[in-house]
N, C-alpha and C. Protein backbone atom coordinates (compact mmCIF):
# COMPACT_ATOMS: atom_id res chain seq x y z
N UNK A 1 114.22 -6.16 129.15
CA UNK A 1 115.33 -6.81 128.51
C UNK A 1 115.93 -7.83 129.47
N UNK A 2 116.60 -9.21 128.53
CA UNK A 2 116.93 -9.91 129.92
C UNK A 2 118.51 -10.03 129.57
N UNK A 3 118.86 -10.48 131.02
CA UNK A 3 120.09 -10.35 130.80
C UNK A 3 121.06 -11.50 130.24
N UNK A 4 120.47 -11.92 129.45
CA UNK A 4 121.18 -13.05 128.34
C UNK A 4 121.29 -11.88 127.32
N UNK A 5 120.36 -10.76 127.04
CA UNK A 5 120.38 -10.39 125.91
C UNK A 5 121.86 -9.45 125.77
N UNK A 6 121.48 -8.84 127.09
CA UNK A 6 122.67 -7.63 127.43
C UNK A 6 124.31 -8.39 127.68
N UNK A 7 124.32 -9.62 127.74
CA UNK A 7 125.59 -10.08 127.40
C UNK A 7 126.03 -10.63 126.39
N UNK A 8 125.03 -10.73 125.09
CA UNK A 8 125.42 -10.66 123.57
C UNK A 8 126.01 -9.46 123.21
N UNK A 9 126.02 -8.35 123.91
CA UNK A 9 125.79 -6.99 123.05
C UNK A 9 127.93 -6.74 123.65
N UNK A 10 128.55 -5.87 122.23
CA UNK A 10 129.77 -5.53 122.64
C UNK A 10 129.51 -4.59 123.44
N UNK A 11 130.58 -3.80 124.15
CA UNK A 11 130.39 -2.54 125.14
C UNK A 11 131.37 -1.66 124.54
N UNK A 12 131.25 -0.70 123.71
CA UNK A 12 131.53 0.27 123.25
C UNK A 12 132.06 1.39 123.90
N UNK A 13 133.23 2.29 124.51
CA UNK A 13 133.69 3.32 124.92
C UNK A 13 133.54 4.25 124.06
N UNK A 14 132.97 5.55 124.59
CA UNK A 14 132.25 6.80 123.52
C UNK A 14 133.52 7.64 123.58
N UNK A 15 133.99 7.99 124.19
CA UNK A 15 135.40 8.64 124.67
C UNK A 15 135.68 8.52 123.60
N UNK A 16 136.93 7.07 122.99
CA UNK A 16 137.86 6.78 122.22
C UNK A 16 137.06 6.16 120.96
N UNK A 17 136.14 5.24 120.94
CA UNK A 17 135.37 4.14 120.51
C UNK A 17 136.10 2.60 120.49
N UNK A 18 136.69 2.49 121.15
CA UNK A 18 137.62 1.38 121.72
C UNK A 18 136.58 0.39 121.72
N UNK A 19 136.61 -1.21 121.96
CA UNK A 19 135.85 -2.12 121.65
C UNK A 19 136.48 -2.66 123.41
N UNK A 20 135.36 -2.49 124.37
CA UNK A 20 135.87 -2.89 125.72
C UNK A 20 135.65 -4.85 125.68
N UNK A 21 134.82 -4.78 125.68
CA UNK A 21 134.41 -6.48 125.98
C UNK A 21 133.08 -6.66 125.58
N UNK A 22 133.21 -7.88 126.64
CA UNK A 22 131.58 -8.09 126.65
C UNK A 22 130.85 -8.50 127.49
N UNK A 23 129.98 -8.09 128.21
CA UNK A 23 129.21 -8.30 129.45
C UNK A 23 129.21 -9.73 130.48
N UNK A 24 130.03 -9.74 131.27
CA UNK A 24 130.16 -11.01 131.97
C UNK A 24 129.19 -11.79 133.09
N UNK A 25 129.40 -10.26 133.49
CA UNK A 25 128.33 -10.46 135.09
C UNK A 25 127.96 -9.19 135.64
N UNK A 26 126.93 -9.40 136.71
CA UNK A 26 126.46 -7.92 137.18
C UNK A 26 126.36 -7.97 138.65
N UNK A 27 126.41 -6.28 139.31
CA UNK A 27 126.37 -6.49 140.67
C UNK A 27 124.74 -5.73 140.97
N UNK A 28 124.12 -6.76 141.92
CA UNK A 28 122.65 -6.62 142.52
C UNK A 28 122.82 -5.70 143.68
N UNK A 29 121.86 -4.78 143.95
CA UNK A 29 121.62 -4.16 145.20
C UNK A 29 120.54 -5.40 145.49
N UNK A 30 120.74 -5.80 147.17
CA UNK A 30 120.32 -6.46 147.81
C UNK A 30 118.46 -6.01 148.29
N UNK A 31 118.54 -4.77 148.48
CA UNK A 31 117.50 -4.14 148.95
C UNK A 31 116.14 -3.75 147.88
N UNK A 32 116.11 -3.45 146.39
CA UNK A 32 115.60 -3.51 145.59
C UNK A 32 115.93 -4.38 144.43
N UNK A 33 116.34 -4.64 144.67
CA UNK A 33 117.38 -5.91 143.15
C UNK A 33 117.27 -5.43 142.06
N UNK A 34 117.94 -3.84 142.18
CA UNK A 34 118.43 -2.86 140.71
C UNK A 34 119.51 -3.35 140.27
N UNK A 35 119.91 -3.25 139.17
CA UNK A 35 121.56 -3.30 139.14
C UNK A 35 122.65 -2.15 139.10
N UNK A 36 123.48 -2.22 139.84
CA UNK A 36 124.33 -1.39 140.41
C UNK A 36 125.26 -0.99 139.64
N UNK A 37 125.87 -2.47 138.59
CA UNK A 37 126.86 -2.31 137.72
C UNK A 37 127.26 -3.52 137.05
N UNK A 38 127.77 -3.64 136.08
CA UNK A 38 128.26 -4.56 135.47
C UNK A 38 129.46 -4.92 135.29
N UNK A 39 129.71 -6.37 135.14
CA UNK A 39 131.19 -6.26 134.82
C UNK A 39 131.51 -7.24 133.44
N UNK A 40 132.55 -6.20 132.86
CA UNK A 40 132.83 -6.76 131.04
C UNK A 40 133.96 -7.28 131.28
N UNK A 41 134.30 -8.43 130.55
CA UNK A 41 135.68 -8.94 130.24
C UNK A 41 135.85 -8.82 128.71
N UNK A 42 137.18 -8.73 128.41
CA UNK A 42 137.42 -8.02 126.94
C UNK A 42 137.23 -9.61 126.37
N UNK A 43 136.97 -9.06 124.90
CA UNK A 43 136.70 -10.56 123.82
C UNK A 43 138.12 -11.19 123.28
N UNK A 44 138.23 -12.55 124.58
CA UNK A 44 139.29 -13.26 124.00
C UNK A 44 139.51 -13.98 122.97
N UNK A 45 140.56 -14.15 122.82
CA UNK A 45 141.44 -15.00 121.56
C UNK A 45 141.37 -16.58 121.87
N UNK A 46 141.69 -17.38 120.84
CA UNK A 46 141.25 -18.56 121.03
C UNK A 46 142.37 -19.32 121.67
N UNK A 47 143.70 -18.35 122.03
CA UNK A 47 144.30 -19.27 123.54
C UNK A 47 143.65 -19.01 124.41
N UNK A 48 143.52 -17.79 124.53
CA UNK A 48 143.09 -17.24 126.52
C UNK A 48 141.52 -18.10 126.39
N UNK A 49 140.82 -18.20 125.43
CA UNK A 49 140.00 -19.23 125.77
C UNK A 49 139.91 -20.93 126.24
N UNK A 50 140.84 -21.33 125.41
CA UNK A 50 141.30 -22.92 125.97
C UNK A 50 142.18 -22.93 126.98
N UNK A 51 143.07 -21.88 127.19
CA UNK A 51 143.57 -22.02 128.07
C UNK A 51 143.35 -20.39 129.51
N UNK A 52 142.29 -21.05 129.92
CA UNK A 52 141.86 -19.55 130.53
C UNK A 52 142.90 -19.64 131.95
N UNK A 53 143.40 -20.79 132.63
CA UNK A 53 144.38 -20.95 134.10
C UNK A 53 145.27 -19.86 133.04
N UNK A 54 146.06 -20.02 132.57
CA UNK A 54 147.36 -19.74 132.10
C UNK A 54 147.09 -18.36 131.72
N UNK A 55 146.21 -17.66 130.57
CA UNK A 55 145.62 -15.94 130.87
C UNK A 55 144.20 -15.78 131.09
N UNK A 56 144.70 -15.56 132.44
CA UNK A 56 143.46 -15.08 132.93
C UNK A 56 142.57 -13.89 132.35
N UNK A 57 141.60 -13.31 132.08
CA UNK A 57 140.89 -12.18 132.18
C UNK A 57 141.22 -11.28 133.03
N UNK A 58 140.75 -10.37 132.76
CA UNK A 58 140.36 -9.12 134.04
C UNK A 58 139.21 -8.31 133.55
N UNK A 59 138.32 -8.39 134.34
CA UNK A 59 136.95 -8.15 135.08
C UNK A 59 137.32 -6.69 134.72
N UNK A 60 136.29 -4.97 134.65
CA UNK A 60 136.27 -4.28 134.33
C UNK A 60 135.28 -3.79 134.88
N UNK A 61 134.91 -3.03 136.07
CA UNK A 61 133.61 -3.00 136.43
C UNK A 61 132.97 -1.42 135.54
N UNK A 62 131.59 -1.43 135.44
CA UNK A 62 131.02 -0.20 134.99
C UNK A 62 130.02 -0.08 135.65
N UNK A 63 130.10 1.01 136.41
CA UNK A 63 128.70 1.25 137.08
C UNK A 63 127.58 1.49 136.35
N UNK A 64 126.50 1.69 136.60
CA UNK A 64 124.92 1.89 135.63
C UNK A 64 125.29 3.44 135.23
N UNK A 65 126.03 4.77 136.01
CA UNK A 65 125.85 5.14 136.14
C UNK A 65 126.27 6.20 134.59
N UNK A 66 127.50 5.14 134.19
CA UNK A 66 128.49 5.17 133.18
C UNK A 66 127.88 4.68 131.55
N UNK A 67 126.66 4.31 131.75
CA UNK A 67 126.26 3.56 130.53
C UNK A 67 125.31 4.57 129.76
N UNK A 68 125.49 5.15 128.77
CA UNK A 68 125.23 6.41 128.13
C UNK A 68 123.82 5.23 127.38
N UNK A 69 123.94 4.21 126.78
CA UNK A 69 122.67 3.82 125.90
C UNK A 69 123.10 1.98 125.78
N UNK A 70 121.70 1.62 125.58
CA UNK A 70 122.07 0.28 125.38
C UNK A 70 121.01 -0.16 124.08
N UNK A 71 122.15 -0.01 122.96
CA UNK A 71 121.26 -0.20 121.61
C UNK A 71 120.97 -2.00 121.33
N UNK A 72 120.82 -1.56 120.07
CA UNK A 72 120.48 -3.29 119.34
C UNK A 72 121.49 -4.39 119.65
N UNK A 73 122.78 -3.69 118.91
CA UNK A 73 123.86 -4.65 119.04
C UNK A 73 124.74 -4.21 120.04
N UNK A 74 125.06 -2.76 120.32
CA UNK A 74 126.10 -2.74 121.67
C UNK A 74 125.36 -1.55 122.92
N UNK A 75 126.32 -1.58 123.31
CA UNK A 75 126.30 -0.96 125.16
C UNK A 75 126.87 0.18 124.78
N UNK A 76 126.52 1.50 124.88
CA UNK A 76 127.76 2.42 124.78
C UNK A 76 127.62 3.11 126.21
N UNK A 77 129.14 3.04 126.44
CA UNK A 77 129.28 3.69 128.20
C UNK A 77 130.42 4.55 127.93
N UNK A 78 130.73 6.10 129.07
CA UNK A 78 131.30 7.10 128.44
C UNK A 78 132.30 6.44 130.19
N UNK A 79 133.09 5.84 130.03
CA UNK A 79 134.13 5.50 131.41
C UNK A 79 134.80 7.01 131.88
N UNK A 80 134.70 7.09 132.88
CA UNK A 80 135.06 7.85 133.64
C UNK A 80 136.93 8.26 133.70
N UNK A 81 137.54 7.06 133.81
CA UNK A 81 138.49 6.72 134.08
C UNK A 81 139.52 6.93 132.84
């Protein structure tokens, strides 16, 4: 799977079923180039998009470790937190 695909997909919390975001970016281990974790920003509104200086995002990291399945259309991860 590449990772254009895995940042179409929503990220789903199994806990609550809350609608987290959507896949922004990921962190590489240097030594095998696995991925370690990802990070989701929630799906903004069409200010925080034109105007992203003024609301910013916040980044959400999920480790691999947290990601219960990664179906067709979403990510489901059971957060720890």
């Amino acid at each position: 799977m590449r990772f254009s695909e895995i940042c179409s997909k929503q990220v789903v919390n199994m806990k609550d079923g809350s609608i987290i975001g959507k896949v922004h970016d990921a962190e590489i281990y240097r030594e095998d180039l696995c991925i370690k974790s990802f990070y989701v920003v929630e799906c903004a509104g069409f200010i925080n998009r034109m105007l992203p200086w003024l609301f910013p995002m916040e980044e959400i990291e999920i480790p691999i470790s947290d990601i219960v399945h990664i179906g067709e259309d979403v990510i489901m991860v059971k957060l720890s937190c």
